[in-house]
Protein backbone atom coordinates (compact mmCIF):
# COMPACT_ATOMS: atom_id res chain seq x y z
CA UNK A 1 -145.50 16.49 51.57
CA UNK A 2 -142.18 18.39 51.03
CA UNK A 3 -139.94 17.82 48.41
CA UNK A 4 -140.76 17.51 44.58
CA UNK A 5 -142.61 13.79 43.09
CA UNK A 6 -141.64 13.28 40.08
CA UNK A 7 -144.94 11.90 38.87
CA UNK A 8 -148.41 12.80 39.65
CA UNK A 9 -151.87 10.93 40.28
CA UNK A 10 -152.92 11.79 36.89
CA UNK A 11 -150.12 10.00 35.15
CA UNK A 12 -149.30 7.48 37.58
CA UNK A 13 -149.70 3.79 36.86
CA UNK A 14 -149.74 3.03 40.70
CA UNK A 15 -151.87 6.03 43.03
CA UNK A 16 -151.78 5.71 46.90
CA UNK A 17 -154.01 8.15 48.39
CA UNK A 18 -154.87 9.03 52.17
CA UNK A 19 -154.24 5.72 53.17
CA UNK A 20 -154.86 4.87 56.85
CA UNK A 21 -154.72 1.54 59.40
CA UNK A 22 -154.64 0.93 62.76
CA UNK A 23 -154.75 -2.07 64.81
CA UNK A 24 -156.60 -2.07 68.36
CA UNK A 25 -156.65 1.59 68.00
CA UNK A 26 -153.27 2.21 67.45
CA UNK A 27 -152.44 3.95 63.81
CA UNK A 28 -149.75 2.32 62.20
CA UNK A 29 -150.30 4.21 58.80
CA UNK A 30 -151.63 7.55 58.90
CA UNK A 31 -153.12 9.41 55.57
CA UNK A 32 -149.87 7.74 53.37
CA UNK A 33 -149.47 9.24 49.87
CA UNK A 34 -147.82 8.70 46.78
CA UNK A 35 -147.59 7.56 43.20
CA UNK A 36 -145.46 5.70 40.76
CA UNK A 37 -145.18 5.43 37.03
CA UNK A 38 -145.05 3.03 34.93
CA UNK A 39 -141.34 1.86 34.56
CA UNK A 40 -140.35 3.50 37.63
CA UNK A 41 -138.40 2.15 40.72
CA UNK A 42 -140.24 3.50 43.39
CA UNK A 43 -138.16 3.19 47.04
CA UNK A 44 -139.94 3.38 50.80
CA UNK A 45 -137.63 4.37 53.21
CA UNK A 46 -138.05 5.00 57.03
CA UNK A 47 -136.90 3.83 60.36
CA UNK A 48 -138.54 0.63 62.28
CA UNK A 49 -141.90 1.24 63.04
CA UNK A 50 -142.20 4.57 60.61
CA UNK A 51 -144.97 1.68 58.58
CA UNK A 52 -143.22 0.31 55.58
CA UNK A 53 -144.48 -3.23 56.46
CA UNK A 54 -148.11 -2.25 56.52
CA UNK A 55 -147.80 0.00 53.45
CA UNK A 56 -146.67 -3.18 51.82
CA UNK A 57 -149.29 -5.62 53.18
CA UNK A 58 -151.94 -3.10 52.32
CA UNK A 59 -150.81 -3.08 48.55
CA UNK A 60 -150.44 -6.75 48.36
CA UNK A 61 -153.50 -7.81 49.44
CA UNK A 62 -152.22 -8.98 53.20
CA UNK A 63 -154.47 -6.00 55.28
CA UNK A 64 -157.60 -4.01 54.13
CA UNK A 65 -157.39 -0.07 54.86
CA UNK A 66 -159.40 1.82 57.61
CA UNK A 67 -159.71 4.62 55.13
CA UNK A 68 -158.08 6.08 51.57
CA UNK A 69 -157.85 4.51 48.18
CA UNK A 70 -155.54 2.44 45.70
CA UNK A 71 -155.57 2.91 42.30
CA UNK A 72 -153.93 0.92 39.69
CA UNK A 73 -153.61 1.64 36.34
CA UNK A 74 -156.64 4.13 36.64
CA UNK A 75 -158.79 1.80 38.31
CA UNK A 76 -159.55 1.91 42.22
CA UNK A 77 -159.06 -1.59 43.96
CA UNK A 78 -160.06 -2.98 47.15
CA UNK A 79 -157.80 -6.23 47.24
CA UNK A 80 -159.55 -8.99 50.05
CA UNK A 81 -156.46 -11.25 49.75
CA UNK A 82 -152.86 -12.05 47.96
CA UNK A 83 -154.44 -13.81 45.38
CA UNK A 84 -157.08 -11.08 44.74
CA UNK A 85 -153.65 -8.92 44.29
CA UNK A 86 -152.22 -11.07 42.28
CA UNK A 87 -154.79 -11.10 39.65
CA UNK A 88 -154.28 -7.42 39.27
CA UNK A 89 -150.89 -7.81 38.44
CA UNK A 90 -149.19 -7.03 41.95
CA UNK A 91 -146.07 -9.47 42.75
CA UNK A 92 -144.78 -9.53 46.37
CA UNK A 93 -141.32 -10.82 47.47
CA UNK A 94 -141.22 -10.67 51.27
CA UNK A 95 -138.71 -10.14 53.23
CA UNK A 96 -139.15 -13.56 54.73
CA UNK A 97 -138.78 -16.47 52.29
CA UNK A 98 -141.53 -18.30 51.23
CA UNK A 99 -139.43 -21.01 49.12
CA UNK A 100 -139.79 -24.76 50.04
CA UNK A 101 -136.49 -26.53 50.09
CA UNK A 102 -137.88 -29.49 49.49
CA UNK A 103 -139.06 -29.06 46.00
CA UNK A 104 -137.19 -28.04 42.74
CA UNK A 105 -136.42 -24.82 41.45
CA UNK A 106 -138.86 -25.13 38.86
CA UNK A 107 -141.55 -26.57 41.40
CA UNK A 108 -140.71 -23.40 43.85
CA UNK A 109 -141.69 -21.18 40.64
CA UNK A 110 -145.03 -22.47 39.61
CA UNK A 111 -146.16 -22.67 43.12
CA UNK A 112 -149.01 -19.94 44.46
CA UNK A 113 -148.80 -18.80 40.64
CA UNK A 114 -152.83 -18.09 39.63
CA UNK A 115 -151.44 -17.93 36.06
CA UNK A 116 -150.53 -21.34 36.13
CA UNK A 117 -152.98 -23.80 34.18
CA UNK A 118 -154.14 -26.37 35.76
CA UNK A 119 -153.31 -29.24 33.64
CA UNK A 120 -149.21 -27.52 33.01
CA UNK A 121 -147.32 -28.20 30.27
CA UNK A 122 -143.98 -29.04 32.37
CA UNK A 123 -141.43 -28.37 29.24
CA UNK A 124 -142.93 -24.79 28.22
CA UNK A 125 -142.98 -23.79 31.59
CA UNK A 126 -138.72 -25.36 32.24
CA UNK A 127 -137.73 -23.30 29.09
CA UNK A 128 -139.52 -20.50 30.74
CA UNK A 129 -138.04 -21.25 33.79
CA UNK A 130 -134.55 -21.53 32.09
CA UNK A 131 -134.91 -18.16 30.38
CA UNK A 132 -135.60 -16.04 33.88
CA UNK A 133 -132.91 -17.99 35.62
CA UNK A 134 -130.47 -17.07 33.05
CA UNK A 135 -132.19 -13.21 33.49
CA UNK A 136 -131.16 -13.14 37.50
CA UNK A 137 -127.50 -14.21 36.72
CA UNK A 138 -128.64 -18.29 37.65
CA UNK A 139 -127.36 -19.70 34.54
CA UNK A 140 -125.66 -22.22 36.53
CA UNK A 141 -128.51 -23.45 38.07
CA UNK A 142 -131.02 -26.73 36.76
CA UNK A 143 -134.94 -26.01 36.63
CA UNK A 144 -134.87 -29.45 38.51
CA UNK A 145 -132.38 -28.94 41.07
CA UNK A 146 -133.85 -29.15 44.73
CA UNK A 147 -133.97 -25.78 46.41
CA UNK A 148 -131.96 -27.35 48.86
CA UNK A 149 -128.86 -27.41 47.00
CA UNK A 150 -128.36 -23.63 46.98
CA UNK A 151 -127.27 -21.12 49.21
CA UNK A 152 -129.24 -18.64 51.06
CA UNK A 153 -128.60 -16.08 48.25
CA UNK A 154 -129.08 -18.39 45.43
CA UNK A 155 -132.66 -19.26 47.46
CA UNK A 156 -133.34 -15.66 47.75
CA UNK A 157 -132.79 -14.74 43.37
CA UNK A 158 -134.56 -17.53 43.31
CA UNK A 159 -137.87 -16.04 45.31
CA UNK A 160 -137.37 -12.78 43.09
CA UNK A 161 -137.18 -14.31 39.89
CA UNK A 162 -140.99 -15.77 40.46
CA UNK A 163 -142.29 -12.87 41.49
CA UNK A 164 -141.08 -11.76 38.32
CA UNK A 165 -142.37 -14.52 36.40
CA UNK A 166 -146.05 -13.62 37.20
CA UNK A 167 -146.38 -10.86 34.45
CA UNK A 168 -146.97 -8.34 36.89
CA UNK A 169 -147.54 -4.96 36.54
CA UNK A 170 -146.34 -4.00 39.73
CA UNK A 171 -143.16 -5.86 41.78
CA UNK A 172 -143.05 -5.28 45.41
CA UNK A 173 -139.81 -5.90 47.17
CA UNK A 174 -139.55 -5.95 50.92
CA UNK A 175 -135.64 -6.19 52.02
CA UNK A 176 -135.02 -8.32 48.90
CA UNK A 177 -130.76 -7.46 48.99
CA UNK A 178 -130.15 -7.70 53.29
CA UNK A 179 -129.01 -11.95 52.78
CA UNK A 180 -127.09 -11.41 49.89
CA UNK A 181 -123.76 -10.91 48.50
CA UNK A 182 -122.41 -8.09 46.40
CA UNK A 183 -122.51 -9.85 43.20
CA UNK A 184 -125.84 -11.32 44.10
CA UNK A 185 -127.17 -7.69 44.76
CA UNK A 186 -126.17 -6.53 41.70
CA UNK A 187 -127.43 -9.50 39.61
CA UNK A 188 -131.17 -8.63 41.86
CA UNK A 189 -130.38 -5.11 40.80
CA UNK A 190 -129.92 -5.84 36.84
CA UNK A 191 -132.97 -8.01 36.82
CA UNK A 192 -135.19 -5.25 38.71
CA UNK A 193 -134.01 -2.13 35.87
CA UNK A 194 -134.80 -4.99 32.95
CA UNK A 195 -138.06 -5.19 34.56
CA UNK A 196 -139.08 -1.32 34.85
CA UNK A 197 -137.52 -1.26 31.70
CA UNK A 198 -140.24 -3.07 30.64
CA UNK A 199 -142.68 -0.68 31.56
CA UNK A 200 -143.30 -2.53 35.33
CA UNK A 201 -143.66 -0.48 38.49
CA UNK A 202 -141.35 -1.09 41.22
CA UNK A 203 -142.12 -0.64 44.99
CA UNK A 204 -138.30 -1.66 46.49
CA UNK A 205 -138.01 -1.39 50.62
CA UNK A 206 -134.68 -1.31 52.09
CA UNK A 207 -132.89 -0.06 54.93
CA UNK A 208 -129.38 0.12 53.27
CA UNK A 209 -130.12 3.87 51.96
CA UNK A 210 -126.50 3.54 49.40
CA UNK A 211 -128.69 0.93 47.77
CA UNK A 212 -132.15 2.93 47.47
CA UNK A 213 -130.09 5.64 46.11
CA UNK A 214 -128.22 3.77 43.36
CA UNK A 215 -131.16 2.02 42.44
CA UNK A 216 -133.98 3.97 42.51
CA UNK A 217 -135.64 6.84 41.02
CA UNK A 218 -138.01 8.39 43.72
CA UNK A 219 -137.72 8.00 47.36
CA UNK A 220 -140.87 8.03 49.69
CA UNK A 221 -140.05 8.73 53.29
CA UNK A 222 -142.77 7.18 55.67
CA UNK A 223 -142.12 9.03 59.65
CA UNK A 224 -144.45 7.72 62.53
CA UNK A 225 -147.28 6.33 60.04
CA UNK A 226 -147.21 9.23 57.64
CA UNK A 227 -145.92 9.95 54.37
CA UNK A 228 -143.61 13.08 54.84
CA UNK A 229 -141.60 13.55 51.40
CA UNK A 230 -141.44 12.14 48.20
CA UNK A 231 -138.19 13.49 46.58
CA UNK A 232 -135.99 12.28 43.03
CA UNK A 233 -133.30 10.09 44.47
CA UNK A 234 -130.76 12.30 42.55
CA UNK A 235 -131.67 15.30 44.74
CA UNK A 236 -130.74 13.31 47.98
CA UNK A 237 -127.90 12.31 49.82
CA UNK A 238 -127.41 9.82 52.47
CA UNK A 239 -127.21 12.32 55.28
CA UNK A 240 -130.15 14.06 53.49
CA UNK A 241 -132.53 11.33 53.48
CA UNK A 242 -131.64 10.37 57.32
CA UNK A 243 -132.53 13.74 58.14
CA UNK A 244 -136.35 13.27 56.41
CA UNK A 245 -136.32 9.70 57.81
CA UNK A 246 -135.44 11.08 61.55
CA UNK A 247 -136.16 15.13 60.78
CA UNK A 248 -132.27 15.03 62.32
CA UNK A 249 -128.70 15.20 61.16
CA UNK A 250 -125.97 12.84 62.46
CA UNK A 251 -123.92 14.16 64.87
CA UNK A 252 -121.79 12.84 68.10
CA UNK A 253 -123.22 13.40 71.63
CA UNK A 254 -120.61 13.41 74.61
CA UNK A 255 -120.31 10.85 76.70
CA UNK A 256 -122.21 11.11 79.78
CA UNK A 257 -122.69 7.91 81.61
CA UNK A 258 -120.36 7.05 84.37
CA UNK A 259 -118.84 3.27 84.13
CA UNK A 260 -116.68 1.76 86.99
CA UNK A 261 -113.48 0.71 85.37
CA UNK A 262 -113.07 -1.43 88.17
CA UNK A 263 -115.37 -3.90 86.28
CA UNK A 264 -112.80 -6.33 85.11
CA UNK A 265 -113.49 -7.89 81.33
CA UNK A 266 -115.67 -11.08 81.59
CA UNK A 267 -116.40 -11.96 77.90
CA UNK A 268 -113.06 -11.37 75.07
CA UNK A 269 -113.91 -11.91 71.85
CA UNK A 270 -111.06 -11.70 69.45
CA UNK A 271 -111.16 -12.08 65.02
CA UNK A 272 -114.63 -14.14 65.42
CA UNK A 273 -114.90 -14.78 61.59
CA UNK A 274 -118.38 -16.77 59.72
CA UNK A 275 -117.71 -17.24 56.49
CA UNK A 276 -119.57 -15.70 54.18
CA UNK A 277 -121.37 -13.41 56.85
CA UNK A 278 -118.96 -12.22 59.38
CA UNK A 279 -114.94 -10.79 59.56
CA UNK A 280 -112.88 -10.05 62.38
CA UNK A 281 -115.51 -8.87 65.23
CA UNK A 282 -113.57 -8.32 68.18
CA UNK A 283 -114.83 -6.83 71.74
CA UNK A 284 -113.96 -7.45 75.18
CA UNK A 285 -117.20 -7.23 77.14
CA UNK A 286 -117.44 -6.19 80.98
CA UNK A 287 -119.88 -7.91 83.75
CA UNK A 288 -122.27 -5.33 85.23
CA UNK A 289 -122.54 -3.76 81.38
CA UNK A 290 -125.53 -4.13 78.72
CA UNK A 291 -123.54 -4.11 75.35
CA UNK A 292 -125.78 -3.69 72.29
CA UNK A 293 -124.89 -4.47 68.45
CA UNK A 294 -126.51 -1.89 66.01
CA UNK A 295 -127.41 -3.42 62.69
CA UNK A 296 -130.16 -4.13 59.88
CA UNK A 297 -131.05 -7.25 58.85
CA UNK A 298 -128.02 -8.87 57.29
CA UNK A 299 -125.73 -6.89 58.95
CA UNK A 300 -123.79 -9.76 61.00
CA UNK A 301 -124.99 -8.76 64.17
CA UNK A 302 -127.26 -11.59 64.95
CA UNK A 303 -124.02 -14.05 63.60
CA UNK A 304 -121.98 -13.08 66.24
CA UNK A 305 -124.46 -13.73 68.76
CA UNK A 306 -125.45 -17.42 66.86
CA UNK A 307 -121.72 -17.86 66.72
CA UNK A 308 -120.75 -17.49 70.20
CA UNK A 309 -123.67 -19.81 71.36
CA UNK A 310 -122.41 -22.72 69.12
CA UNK A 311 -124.63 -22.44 66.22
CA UNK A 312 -122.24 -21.51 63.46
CA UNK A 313 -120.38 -24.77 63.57
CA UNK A 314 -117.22 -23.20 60.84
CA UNK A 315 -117.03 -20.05 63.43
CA UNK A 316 -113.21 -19.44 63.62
CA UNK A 317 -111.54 -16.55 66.15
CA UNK A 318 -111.09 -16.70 69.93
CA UNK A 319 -113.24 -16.62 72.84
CA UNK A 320 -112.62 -16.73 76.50
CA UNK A 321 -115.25 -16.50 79.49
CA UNK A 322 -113.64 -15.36 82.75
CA UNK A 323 -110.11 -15.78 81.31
CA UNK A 324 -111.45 -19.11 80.46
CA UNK A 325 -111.26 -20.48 76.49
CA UNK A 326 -114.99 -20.74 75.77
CA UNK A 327 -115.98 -23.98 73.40
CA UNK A 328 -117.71 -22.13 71.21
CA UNK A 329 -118.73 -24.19 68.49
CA UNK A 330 -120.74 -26.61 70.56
CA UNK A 331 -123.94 -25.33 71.92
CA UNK A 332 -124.24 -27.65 74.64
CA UNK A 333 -120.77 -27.20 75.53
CA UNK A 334 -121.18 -23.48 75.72
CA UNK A 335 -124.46 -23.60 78.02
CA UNK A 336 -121.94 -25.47 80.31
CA UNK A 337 -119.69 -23.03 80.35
CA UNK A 338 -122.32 -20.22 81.46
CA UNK A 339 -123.51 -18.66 78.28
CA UNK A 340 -127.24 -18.39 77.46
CA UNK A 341 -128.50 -17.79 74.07
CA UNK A 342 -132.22 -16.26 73.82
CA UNK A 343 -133.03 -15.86 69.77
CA UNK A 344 -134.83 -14.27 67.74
CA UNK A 345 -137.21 -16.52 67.13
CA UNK A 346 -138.86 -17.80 70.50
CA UNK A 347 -141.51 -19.79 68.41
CA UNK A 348 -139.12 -21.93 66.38
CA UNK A 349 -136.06 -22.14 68.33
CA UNK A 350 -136.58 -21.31 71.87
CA UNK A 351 -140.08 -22.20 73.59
CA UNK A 352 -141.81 -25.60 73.89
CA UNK A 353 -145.03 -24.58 72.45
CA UNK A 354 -147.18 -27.47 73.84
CA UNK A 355 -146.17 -27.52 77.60
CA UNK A 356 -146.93 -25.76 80.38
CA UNK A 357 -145.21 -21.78 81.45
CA UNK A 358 -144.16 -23.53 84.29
CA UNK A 359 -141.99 -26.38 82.26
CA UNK A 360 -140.67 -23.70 79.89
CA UNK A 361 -139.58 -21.87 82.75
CA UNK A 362 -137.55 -24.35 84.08
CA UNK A 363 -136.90 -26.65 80.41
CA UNK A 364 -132.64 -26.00 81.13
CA UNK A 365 -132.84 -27.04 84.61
CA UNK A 366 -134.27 -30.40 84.38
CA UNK A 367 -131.26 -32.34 85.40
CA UNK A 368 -130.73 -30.30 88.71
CA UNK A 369 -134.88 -31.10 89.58
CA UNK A 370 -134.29 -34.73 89.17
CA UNK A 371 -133.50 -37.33 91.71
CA UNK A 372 -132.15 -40.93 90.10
CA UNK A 373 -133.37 -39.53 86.75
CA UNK A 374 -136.99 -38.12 88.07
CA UNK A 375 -137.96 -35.01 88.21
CA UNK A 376 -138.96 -33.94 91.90
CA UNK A 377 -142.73 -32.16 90.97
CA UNK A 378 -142.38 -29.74 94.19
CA UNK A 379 -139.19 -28.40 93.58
CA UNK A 380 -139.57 -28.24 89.75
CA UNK A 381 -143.04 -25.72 91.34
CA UNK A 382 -140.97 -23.66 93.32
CA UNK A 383 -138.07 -23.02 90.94
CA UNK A 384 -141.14 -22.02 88.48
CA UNK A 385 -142.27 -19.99 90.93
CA UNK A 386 -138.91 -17.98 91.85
CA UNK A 387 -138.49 -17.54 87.99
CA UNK A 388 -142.29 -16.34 87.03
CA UNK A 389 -141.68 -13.81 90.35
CA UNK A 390 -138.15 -12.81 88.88
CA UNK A 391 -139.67 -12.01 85.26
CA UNK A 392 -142.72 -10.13 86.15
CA UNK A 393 -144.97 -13.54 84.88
CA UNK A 394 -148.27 -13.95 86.59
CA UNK A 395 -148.42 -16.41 89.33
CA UNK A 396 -152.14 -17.94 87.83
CA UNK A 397 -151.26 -18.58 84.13
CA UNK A 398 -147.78 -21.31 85.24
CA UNK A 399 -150.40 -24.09 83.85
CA UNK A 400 -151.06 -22.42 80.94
CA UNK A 401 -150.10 -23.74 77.44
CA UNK A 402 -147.23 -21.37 76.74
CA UNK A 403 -149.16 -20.93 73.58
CA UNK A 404 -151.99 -19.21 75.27
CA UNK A 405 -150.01 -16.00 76.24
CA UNK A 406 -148.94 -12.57 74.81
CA UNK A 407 -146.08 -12.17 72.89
CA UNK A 408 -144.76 -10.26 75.30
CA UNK A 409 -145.19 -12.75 77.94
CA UNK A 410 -143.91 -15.70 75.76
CA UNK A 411 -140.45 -13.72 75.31
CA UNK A 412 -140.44 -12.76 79.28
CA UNK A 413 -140.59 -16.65 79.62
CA UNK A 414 -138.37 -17.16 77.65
CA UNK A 415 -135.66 -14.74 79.01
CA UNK A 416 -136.55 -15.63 82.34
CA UNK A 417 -135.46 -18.96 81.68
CA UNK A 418 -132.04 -17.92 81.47
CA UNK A 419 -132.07 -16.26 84.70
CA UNK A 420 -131.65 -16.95 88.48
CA UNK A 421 -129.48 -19.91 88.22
CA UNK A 422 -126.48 -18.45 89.58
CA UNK A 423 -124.50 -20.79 86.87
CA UNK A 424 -125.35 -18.57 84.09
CA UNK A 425 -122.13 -15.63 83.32
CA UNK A 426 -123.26 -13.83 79.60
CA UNK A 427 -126.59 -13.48 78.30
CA UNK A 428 -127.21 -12.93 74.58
CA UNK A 429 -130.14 -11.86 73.22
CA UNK A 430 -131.14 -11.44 69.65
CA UNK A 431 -134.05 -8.77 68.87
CA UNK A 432 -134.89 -9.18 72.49
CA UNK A 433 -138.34 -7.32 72.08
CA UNK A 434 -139.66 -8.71 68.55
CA UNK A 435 -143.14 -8.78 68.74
CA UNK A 436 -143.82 -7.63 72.38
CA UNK A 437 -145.76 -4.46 72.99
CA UNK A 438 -144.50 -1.32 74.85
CA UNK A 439 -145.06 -3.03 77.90
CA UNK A 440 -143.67 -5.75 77.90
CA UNK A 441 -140.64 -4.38 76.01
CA UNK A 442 -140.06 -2.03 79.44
CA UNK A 443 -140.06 -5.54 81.06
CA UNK A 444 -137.42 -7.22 79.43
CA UNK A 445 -135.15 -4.21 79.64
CA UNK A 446 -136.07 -4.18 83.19
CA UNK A 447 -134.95 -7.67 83.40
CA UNK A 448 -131.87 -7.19 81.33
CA UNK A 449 -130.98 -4.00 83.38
CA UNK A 450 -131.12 -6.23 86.47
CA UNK A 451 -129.33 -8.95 84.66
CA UNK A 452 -126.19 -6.63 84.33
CA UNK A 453 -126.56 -5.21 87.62
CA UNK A 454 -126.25 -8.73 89.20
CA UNK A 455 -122.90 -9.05 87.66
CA UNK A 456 -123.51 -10.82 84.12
CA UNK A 457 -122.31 -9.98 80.59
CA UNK A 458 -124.99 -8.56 78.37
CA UNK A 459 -124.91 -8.11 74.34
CA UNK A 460 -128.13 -8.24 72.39
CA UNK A 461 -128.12 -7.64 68.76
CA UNK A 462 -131.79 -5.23 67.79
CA UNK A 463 -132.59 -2.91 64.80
CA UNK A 464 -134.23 -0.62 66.56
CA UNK A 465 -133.26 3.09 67.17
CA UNK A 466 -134.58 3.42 70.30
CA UNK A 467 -133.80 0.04 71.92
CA UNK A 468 -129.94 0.81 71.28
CA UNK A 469 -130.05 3.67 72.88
CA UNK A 470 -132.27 3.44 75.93
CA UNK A 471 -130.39 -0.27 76.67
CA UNK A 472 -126.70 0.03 75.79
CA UNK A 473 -124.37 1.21 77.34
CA UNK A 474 -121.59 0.36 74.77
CA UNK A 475 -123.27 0.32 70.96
CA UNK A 476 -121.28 -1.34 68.24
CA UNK A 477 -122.78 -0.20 65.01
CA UNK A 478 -122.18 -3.13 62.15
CA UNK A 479 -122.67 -3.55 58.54
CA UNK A 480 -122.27 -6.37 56.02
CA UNK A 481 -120.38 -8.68 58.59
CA UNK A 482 -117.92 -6.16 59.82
CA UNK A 483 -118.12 -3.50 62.22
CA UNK A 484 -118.12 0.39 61.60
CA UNK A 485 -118.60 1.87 64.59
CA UNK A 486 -118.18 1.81 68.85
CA UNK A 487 -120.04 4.42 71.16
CA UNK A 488 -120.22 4.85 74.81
CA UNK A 489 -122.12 7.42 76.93
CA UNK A 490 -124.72 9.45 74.72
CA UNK A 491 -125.56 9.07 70.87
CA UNK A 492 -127.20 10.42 68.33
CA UNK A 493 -129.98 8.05 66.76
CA UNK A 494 -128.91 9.54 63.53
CA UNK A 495 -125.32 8.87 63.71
CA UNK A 496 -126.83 5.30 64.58
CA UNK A 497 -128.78 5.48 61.46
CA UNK A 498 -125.91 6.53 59.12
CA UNK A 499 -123.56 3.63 60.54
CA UNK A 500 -126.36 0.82 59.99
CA UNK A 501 -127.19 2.03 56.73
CA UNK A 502 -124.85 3.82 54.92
CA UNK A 503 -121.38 2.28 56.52
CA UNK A 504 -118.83 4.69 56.95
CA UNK A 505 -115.96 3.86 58.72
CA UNK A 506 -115.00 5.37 61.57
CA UNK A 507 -111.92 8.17 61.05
């Protein structure tokens, strides 16, 4: 490793050594090294895909390694589970919320806590419950109020301030700031430095690099898999760390790709404003063009796309399709008009698990299959057909439960959906390629490719590097709801990196 740790395996309360793990034969951590004292705030930094998720799992109990060791607090460990971790004295707080609206604050605390007798004494643990509350800045907030009642953020302290109510040892936090206000952040940021304060080890993963070097005291750098510096954060810079993260420094490309301005605007987007999580976004999109939005997690670039499609019902701005004033707070309204949404979550919001490929396929056609209110079987079989043909699906699995296929497949139906109609004028697409393999990602950006070339509007919102730039020809780089940054032609990934992370404004 280059750069300097600033502790070593003999004095660390946390040791990862040589750690390794692939999956189907495919390494996603490669011989990963490092170590953090006791009372230290430990960051892991690296692009998507560089392995900061499995680093994570491995240490929380999630994955086993293939090969290398863990060590805590001078003892090796060979965690078989979360609650095997947990006993240890390793807290996770995922980047995905694992809160249940349903139940009380106090509820939401206690629950998946081994410490927790089994026969609870309900008023020790609410004035325990009151006293980390007040900790996180949630003094305004009742033990007994249902989860419900708060906000995303307020869910989010919430999620942190159990994991720090399990007297661990050693707090993981995976993307714990990206939903969350300033004041928020800083109230996540007070109650991680009382913490280490305390003597606890802190593992904090984040893509906003301003963040990891305010906060933090060490920075690990994780490149393809590996482990390739460990430096003090007060040696590094933003531009600095990018360069270990990409082993480049930003810099502008010129433009290079050729664009007809004949294309005349289909898609104007003017002041589109979410409150709370988006400000004055404004583009004007051409058909024939893939337009891409550049931004982590949190970033507002998945809003715009859930705003335009009707799903942020207090939206506010202007939108016109084809010089046309597009309805955009009513989803149904907009599909009408010619916008299709695909999101980022083709599980929960956009495939119908228990039916067929073949209904999927054609699920927003139904009322153009039907006669009198019936849906015509042979023509519902060839418009499957057509679309299965069109998105590269195999012919043999239309029967199939939907459920049955690859992830790749399931998002190739479910982009193929929105194509072939001849009624349909933008496409948005949000993390197009989440949990497809290389594969089937080249498939989908074949199929948007085509999409464009056939005269529609495409704008898909992604966080990763090389997505943006192999896809877009126009990227909009974005940050806490606003955006920093248009490119067209060539781009440095860098310069990419710096904009999504770091947010400086373009001169």
């Amino acid at each position: 490793m280059s750069g300097s740790a600033t502790v070593g395996p003999l004095d660390a309360d946390v040791w990862v050594e040589g750690l390794s793990r692939s999956f189907n034969g495919v390494a996603a951590v490669r011989d990963v090294s490092f170590a953090v004292g006791a009372g230290e705030i430990h960051a892991l930094c690296g692009h998507n895909g560089a392995g900061k998720s499995t680093v994570v799992k491995l240490l929380s109990g999630q994955l086993a390694p293939d090969a290398g060791r863990i060590v805590l607090r001078g003892e090796a460990v060979d965690f078989r589970s979360r609650q095997a971790a947990q006993r240890s004295g390793v807290a996770l707080v995922d980047q995905e919320l694992s809160v249940i609206p349903a139940l009380t604050v106090l509820e939401n605390m206690l629950l998946g806590d081994i410490h927790v007798p089994f026969v609870n004494r309900r008023r020790w643990a609410a004035a325990d419950c009151r006293r980390i509350l007040d900790d996180m800045g949630l003094g305004h907030i009742s033990p007994d109020q249902p989860l419900s009642a708060l906000s995303i953020g307020e869910r989010q302290l919430v999620e942190i301030a159990k994991a720090l109510s399990q007297k661990a040892r050693l707090v993981i936090l995976d993307e714990p700031t990206a939903t969350l206000s300033d004041v928020e952040t800083e109230h996540v940021f007070s109650a991680i430095r009382r913490v280490a304060g305390l003597g606890c080890s802190v593992i904090f993963v984040s893509h906003r690099l301003s963040e990891v070097l305010a906060l933090c005291d060490t920075v690990t750098v994780l490149r393809d898999g590996r482990s390739v510096a460990t430096t003090p954060a007060r040696d590094l810079t933003v531009d600095e760390l990018i360069v270990q993260m990409l082993g480049a420094a930003p810099r502008r490309l010129t433009a290079t790709r050729a664009w007809d301005p004949a294309h005349a605007p289909a898609l104007r987007i003017e002041h589109l404003h979410v409150p709370g999580r988006l400000s004055d976004f404004t583009l004007t999109a051409s058909a024939g063009r893939v337009y891409a939005l550049a931004g982590q997690l949190g970033s507002g670039a998945s809003d715009v796309l859930r705003a335009l499609a009707g799903l942020h019902p207090k939206a506010t701005g202007v939108v016109e399709l084809h010089g046309r004033p597009l309805p955009f707070r009513d989803p149904v309204r907009v599909a009408r008009a010619g916008l299709a949404f695909v999101s980022n979550d083709r599980k929960s919001e956009g495939l119908f698990l228990g039916t067929s490929v073949a209904r999927n396929l054609v699920a927003t056609r139904l009322p153009r299959l039907a006669r009198a209110g019936v849906v015509q079987s042979r023509l519902e079989r060839r418009t499957a057909l057509a679309l299965a043909e069109q998105s590269g699906l195999p012919e043999g699995r239309l029967d199939d439960d939907v459920l049955a296929l690859s992830g790749g497949n399931q998002q190739k139906v479910f982009v193929g959906r929105c194509l072939g109609g001849g009624d349909v004028w933008a496409l948005l697409l949000d993390e197009p390629t989440r949990g497809v393999d290389v594969g089937g990602r080249a498939e989908i950006h074949r199929l948007l490719r085509e999409a464009a070339d056939h005269g529609l509007v495409v704008i898909f919102a992604s966080t990763e590097l090389d997505e943006l730039l192999e896809l877009g020809d126009v990227i909009v780089t974005m940050r806490d709801g606003r955006v920093v940054n248009r490119y067209e032609g060539a781009v440095d990934e860098a310069l990419l990196m710096r904009d999504m992370t770091h947010g400086v404004d373009a001169p």
